[in-house]
PDB file of N, CA and C in Angstrom:
ATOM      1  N   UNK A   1      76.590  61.234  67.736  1.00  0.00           N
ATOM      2  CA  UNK A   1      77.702  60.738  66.948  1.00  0.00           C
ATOM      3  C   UNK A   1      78.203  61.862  66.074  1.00  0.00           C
ATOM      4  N   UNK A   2      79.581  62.248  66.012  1.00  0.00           N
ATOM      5  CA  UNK A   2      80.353  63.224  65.208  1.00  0.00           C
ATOM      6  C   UNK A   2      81.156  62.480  64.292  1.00  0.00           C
ATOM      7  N   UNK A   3      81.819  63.658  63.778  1.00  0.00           N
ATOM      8  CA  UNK A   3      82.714  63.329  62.215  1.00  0.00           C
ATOM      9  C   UNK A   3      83.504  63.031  63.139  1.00  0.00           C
ATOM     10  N   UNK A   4      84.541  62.675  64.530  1.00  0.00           N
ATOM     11  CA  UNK A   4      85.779  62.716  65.194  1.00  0.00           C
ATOM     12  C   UNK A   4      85.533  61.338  65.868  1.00  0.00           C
ATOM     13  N   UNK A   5      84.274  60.843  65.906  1.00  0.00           N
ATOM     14  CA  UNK A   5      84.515  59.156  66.162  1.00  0.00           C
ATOM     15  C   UNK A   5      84.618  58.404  64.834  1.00  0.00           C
ATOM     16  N   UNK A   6      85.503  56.987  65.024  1.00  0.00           N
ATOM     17  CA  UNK A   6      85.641  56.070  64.423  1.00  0.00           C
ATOM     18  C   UNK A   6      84.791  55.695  63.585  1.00  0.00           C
ATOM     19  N   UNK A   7      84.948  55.546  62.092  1.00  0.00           N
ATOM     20  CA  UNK A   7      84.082  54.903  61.227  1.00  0.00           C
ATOM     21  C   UNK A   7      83.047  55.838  61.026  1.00  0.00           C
ATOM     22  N   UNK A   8      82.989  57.516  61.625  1.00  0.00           N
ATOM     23  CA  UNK A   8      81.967  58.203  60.855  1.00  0.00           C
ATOM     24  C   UNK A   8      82.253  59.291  60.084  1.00  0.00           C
ATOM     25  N   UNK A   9      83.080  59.223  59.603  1.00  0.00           N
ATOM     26  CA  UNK A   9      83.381  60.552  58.774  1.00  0.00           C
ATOM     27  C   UNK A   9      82.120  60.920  58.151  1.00  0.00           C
ATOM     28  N   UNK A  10      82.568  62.039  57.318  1.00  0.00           N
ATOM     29  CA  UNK A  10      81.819  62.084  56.458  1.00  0.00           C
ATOM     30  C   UNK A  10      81.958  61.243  55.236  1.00  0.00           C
ATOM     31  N   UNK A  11      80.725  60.771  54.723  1.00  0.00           N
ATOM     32  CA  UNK A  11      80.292  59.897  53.679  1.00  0.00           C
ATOM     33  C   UNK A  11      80.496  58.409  53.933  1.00  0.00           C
ATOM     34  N   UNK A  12      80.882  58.097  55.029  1.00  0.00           N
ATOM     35  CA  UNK A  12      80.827  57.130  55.954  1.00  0.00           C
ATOM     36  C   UNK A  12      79.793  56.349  55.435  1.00  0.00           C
ATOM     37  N   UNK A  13      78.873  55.302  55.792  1.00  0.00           N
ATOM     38  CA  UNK A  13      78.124  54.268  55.467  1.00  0.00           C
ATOM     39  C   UNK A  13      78.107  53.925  56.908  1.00  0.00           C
ATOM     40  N   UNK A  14      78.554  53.841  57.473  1.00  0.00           N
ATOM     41  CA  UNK A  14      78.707  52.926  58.797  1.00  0.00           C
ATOM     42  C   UNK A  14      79.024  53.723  59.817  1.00  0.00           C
ATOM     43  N   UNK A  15      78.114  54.161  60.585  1.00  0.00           N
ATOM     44  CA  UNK A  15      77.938  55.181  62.490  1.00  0.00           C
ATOM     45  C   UNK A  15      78.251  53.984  62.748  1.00  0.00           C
ATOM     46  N   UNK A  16      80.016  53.941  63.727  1.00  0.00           N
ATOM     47  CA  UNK A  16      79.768  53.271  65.043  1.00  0.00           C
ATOM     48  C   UNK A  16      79.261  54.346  66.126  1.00  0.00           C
ATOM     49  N   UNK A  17      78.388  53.549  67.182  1.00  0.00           N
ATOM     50  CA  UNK A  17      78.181  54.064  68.380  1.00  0.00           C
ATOM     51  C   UNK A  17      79.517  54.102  69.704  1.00  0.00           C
ATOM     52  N   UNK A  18      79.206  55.266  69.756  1.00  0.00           N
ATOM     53  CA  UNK A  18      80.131  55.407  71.265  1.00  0.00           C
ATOM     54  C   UNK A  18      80.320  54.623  72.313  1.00  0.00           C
ATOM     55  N   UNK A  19      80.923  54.179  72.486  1.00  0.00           N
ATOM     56  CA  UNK A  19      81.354  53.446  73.669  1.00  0.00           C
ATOM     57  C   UNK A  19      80.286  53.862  75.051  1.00  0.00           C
ATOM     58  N   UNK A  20      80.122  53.827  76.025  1.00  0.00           N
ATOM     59  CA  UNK A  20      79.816  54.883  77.238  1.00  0.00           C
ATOM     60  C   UNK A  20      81.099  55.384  77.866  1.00  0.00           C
ATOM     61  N   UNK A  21      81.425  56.152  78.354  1.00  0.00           N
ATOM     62  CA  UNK A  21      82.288  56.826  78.943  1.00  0.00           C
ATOM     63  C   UNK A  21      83.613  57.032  78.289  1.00  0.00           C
ATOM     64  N   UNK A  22      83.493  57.028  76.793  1.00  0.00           N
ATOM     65  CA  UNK A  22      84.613  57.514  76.310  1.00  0.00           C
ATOM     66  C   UNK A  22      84.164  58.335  75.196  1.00  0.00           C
ATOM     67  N   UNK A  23      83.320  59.474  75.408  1.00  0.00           N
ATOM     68  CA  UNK A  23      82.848  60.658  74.680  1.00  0.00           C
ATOM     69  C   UNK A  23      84.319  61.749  74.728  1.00  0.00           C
ATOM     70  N   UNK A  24      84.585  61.975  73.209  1.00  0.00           N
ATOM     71  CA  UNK A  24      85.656  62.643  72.879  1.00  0.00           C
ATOM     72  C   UNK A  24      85.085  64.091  72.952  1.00  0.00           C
ATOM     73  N   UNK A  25      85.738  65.112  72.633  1.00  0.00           N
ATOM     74  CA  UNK A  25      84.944  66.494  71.990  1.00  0.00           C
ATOM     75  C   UNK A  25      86.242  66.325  70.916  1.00  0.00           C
ATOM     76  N   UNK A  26      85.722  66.907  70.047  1.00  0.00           N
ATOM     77  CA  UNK A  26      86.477  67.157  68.696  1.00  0.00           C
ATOM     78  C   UNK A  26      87.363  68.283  69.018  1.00  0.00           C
ATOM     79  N   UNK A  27      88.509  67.825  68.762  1.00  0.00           N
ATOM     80  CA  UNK A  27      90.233  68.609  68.521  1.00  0.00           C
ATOM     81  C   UNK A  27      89.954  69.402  68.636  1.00  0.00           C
ATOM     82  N   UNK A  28      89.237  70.370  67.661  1.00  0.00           N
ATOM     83  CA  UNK A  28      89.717  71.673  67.656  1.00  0.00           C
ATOM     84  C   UNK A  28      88.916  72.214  68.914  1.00  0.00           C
ATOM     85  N   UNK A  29      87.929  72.036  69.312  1.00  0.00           N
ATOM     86  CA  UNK A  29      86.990  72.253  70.696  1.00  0.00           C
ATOM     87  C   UNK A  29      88.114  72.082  71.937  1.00  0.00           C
ATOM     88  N   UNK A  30      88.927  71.070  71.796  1.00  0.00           N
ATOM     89  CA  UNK A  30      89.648  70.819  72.830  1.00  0.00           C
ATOM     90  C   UNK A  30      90.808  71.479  73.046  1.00  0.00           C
ATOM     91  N   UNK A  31      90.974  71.599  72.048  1.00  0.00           N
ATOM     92  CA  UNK A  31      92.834  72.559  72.168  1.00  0.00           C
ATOM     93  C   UNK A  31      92.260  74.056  72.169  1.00  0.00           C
ATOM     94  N   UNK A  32      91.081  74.322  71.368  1.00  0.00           N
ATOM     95  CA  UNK A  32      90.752  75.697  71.822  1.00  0.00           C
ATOM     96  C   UNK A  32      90.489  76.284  73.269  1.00  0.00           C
ATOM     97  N   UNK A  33      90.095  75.136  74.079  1.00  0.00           N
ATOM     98  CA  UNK A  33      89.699  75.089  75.944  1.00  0.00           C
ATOM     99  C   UNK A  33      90.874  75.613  76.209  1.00  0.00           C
ATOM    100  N   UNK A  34      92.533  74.448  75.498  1.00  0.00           N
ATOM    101  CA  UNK A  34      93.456  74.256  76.154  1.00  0.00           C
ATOM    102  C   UNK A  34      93.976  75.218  76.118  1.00  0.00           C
ATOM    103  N   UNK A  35      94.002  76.117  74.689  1.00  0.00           N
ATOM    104  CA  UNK A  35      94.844  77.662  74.417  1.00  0.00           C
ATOM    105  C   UNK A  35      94.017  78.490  75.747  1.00  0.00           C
ATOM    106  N   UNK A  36      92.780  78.621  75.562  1.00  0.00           N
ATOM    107  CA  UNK A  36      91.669  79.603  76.497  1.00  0.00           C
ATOM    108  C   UNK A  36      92.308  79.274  78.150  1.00  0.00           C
ATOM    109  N   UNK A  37      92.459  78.118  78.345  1.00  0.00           N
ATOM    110  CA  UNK A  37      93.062  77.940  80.255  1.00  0.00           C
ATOM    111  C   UNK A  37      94.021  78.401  80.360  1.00  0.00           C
ATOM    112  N   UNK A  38      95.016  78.354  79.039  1.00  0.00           N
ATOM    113  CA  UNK A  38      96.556  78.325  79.307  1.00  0.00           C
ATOM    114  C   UNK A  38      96.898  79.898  78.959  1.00  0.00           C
ATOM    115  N   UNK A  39      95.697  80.830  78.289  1.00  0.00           N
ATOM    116  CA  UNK A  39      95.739  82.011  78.328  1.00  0.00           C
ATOM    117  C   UNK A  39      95.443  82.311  79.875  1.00  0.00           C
ATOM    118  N   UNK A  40      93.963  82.230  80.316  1.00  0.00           N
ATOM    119  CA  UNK A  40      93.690  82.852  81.596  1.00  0.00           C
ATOM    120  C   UNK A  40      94.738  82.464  82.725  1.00  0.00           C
ATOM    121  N   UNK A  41      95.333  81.068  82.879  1.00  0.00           N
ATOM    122  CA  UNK A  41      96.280  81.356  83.772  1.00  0.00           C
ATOM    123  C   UNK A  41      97.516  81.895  83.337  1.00  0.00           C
ATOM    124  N   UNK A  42      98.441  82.152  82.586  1.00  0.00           N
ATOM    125  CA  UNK A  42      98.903  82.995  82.315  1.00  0.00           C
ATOM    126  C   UNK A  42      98.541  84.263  83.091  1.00  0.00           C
ATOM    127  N   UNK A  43      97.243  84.788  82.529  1.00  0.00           N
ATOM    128  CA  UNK A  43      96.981  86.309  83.072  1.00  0.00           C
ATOM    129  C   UNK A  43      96.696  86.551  84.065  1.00  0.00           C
ATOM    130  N   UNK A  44      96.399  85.596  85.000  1.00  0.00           N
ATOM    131  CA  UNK A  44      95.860  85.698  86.029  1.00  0.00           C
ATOM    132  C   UNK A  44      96.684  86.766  87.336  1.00  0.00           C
ATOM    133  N   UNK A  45      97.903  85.676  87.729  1.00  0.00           N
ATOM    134  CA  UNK A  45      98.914  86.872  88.459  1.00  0.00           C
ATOM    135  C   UNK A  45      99.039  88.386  88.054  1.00  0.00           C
ATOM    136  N   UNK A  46      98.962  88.740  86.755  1.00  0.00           N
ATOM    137  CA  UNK A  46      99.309  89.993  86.310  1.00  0.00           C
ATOM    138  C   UNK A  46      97.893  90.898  86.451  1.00  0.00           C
ATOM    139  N   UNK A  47      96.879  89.978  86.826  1.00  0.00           N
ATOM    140  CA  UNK A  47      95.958  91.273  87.154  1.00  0.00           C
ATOM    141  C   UNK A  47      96.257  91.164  88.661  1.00  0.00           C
ATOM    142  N   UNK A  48      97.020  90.837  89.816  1.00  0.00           N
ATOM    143  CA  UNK A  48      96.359  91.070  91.111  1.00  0.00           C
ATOM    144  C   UNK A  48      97.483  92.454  91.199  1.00  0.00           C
ATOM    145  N   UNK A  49      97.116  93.094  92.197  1.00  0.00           N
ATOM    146  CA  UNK A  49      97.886  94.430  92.741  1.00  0.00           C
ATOM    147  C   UNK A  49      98.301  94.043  93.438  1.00  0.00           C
ATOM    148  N   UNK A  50      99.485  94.908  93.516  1.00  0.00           N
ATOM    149  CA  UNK A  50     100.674  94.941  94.425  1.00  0.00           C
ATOM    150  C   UNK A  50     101.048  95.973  95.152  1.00  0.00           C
ATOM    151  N   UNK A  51     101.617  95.827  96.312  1.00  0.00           N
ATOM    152  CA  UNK A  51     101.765  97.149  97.433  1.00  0.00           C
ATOM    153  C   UNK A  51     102.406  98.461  96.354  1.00  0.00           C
ATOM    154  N   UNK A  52     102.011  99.480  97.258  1.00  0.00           N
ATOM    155  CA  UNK A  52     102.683 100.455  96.121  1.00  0.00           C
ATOM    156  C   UNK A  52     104.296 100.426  97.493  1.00  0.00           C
ATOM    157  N   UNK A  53     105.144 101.287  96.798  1.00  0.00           N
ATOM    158  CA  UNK A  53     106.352 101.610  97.342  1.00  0.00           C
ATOM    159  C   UNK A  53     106.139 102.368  98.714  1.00  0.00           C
ATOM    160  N   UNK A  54     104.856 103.568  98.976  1.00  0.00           N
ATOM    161  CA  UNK A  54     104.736 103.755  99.690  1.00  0.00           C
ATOM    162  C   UNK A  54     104.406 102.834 100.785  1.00  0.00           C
ATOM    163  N   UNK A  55     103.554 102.419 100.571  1.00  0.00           N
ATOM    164  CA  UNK A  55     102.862 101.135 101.894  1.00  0.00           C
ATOM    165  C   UNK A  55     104.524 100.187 102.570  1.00  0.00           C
ATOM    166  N   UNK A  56     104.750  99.621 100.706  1.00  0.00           N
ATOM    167  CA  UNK A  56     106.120  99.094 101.937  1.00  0.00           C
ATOM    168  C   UNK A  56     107.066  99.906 102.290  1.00  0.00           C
ATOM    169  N   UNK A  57     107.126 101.263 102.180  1.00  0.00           N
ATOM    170  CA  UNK A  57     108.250 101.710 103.006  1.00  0.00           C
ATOM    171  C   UNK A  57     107.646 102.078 104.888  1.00  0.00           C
ATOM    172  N   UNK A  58     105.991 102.344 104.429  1.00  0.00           N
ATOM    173  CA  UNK A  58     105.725 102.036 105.811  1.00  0.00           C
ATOM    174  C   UNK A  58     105.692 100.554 106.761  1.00  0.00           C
ATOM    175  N   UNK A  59     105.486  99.817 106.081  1.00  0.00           N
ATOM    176  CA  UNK A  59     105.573  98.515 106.892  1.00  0.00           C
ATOM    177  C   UNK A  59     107.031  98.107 107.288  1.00  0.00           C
ATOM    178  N   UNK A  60     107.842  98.236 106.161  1.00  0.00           N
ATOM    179  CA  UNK A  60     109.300  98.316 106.794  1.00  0.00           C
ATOM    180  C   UNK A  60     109.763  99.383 107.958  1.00  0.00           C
ATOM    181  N   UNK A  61     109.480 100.547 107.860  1.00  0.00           N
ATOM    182  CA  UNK A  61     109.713 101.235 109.470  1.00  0.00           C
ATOM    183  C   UNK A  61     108.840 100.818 110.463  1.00  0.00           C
ATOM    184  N   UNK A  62     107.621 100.215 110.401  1.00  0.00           N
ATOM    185  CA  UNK A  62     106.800  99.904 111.435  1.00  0.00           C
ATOM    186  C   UNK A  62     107.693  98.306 111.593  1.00  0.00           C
ATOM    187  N   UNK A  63     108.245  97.654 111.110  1.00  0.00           N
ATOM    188  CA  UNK A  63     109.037  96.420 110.962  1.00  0.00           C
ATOM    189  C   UNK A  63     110.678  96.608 112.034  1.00  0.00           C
ATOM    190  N   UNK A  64     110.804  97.645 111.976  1.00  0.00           N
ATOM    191  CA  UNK A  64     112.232  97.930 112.253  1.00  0.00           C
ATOM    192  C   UNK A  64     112.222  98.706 113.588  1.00  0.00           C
ATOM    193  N   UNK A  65     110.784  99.257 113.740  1.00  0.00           N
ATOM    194  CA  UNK A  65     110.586  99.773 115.089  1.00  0.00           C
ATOM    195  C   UNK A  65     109.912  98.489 116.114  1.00  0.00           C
ATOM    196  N   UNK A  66     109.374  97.907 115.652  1.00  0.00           N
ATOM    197  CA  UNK A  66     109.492  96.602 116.603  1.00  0.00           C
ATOM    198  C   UNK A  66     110.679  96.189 116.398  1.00  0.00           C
ATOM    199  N   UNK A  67     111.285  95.514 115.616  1.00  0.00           N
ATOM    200  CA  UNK A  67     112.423  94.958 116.070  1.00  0.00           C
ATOM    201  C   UNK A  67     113.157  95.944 117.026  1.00  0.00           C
ATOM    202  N   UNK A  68     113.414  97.133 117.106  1.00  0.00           N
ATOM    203  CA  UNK A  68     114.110  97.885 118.298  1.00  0.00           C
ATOM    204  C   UNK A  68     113.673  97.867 119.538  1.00  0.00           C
ATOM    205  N   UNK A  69     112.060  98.085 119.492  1.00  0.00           N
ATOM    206  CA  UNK A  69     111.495  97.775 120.835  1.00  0.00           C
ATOM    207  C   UNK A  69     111.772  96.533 121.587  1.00  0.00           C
ATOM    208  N   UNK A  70     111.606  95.600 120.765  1.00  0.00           N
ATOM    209  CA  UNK A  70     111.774  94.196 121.321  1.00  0.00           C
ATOM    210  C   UNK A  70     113.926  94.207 122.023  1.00  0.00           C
ATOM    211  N   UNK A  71     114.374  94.419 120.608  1.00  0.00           N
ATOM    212  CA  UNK A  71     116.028  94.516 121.122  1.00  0.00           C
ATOM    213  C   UNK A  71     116.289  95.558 122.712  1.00  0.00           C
ATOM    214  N   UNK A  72     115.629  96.618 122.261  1.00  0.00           N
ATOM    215  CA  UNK A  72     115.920  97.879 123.673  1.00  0.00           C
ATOM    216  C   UNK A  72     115.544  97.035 124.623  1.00  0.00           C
ATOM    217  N   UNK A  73     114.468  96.580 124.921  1.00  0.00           N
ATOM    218  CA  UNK A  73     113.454  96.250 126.106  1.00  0.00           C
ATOM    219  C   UNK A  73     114.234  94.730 126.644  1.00  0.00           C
ATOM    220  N   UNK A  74     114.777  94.134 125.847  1.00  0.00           N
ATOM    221  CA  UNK A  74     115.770  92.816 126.212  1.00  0.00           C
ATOM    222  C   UNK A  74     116.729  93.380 126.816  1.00  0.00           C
ATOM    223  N   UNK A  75     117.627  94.022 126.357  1.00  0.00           N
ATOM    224  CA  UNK A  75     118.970  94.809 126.160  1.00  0.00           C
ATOM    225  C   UNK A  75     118.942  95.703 128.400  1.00  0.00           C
ATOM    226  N   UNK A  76     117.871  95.957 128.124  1.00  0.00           N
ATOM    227  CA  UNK A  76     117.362  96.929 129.496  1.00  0.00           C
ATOM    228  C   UNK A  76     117.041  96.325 130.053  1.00  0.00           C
ATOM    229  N   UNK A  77     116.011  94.692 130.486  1.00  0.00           N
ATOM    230  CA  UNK A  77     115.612  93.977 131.481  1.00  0.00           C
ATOM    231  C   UNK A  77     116.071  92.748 131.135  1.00  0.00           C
ATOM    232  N   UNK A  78     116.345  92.065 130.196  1.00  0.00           N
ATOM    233  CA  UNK A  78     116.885  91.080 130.577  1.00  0.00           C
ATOM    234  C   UNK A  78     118.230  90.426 130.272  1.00  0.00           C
ATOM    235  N   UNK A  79     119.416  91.416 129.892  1.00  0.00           N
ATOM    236  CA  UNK A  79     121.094  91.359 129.308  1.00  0.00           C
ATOM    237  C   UNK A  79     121.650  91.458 130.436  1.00  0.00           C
ATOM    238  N   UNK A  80     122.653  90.494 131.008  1.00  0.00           N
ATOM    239  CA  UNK A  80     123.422  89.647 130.528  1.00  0.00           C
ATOM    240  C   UNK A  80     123.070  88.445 130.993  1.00  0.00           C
ATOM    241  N   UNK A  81     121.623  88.048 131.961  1.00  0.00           N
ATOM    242  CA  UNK A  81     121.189  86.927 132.588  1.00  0.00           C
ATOM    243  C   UNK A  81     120.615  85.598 131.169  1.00  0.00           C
ATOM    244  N   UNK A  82     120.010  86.562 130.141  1.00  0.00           N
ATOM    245  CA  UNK A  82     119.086  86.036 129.061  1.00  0.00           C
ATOM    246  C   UNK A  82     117.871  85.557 129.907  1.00  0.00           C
ATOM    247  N   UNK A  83     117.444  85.956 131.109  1.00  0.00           N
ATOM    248  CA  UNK A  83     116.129  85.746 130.997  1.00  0.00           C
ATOM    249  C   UNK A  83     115.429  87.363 131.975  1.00  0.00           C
ATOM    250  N   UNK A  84     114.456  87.587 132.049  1.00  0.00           N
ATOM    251  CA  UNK A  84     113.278  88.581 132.331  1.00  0.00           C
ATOM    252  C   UNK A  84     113.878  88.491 134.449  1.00  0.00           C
ATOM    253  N   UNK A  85     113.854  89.148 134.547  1.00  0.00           N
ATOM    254  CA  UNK A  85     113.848  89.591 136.443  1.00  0.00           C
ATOM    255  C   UNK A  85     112.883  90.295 136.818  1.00  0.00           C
ATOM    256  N   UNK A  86     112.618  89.658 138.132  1.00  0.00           N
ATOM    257  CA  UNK A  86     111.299  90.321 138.523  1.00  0.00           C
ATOM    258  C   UNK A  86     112.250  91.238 138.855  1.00  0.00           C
ATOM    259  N   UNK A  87     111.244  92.631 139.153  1.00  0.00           N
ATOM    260  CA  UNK A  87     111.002  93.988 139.979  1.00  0.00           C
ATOM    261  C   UNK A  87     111.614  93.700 141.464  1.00  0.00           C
ATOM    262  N   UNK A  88     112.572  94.514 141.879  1.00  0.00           N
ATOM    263  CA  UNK A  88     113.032  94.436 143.266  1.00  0.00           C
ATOM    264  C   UNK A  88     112.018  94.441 144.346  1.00  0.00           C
ATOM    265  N   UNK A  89     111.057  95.171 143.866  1.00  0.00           N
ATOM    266  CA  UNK A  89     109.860  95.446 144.952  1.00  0.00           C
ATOM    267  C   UNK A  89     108.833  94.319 144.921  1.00  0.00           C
ATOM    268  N   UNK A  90     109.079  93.466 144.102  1.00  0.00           N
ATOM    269  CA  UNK A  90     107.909  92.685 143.871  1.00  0.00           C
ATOM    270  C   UNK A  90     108.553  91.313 145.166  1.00  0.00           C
ATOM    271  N   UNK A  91     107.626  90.950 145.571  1.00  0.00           N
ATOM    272  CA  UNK A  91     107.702  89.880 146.646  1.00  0.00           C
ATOM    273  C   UNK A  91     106.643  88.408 145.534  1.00  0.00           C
ATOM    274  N   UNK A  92     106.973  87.687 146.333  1.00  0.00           N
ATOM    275  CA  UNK A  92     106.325  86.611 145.754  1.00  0.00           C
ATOM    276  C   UNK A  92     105.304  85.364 146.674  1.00  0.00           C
ATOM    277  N   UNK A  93     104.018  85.370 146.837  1.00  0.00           N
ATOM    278  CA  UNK A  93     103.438  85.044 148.196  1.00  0.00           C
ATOM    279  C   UNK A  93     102.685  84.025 147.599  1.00  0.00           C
ATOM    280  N   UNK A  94     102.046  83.152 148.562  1.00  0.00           N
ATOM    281  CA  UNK A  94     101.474  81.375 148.210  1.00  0.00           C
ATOM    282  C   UNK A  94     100.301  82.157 147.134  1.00  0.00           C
ATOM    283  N   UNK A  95      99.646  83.318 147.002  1.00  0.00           N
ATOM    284  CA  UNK A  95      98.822  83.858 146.606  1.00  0.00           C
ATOM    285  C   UNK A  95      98.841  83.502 144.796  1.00  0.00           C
ATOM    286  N   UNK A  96     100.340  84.011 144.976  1.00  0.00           N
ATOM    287  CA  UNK A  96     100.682  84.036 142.997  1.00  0.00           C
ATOM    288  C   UNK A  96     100.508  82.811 142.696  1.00  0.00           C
ATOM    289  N   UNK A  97     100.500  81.889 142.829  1.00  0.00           N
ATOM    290  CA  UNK A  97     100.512  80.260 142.797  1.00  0.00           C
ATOM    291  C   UNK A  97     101.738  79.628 142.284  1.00  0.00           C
ATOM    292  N   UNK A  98     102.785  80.262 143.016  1.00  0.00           N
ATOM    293  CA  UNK A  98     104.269  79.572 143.194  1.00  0.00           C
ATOM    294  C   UNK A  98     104.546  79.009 144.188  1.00  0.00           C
TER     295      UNK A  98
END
């Protein structure tokens, strides 16, 4: 029993007992948690690292050279049909399972 339940202050005469399951923590315990969470998340994002400029200027050219490969390699086998053609030489036998 604390000074923050009902009927016990100090110089009180009369402890009521706690209920069960409605144990308070005293204010200032509680808003001090609440400042302490609402600090750490706050800080939290600002400690993780972030790419430096170098890294993303490499992932952006490694980004832009696939996209060309993929565009060239369409552009060369499969423009103006929109789909992939077999090889002139290639035959097609009960073997392939067509």
């Amino acid at each position: 029993m604390g000074w923050w339940l009902p009927g016990g202050g100090p110089g009180s005469a009369s402890r009521a007992r706690p209920r069960p399951g409605l144990s308070r923590a005293p204010p200032c315990r509680s808003s001090l948690f609440t400042v302490l969470l609402v600090l750490l998340l706050l800080s939290w994002p600002g400690g993780a690292r972030a790419m430096g400029p170098g890294r993303v200027a490499k992932l952006r050219r490694e980004t832009v050279d696939m996209f060309y490969h993929g565009y060239d390699n369409y552009m060369k086998i499969a423009f103006p049909e929109d789909e992939v053609r077999l090889k002139p030489t290639a035959t097609r036998t009960a073997s392939d399972g067509c």
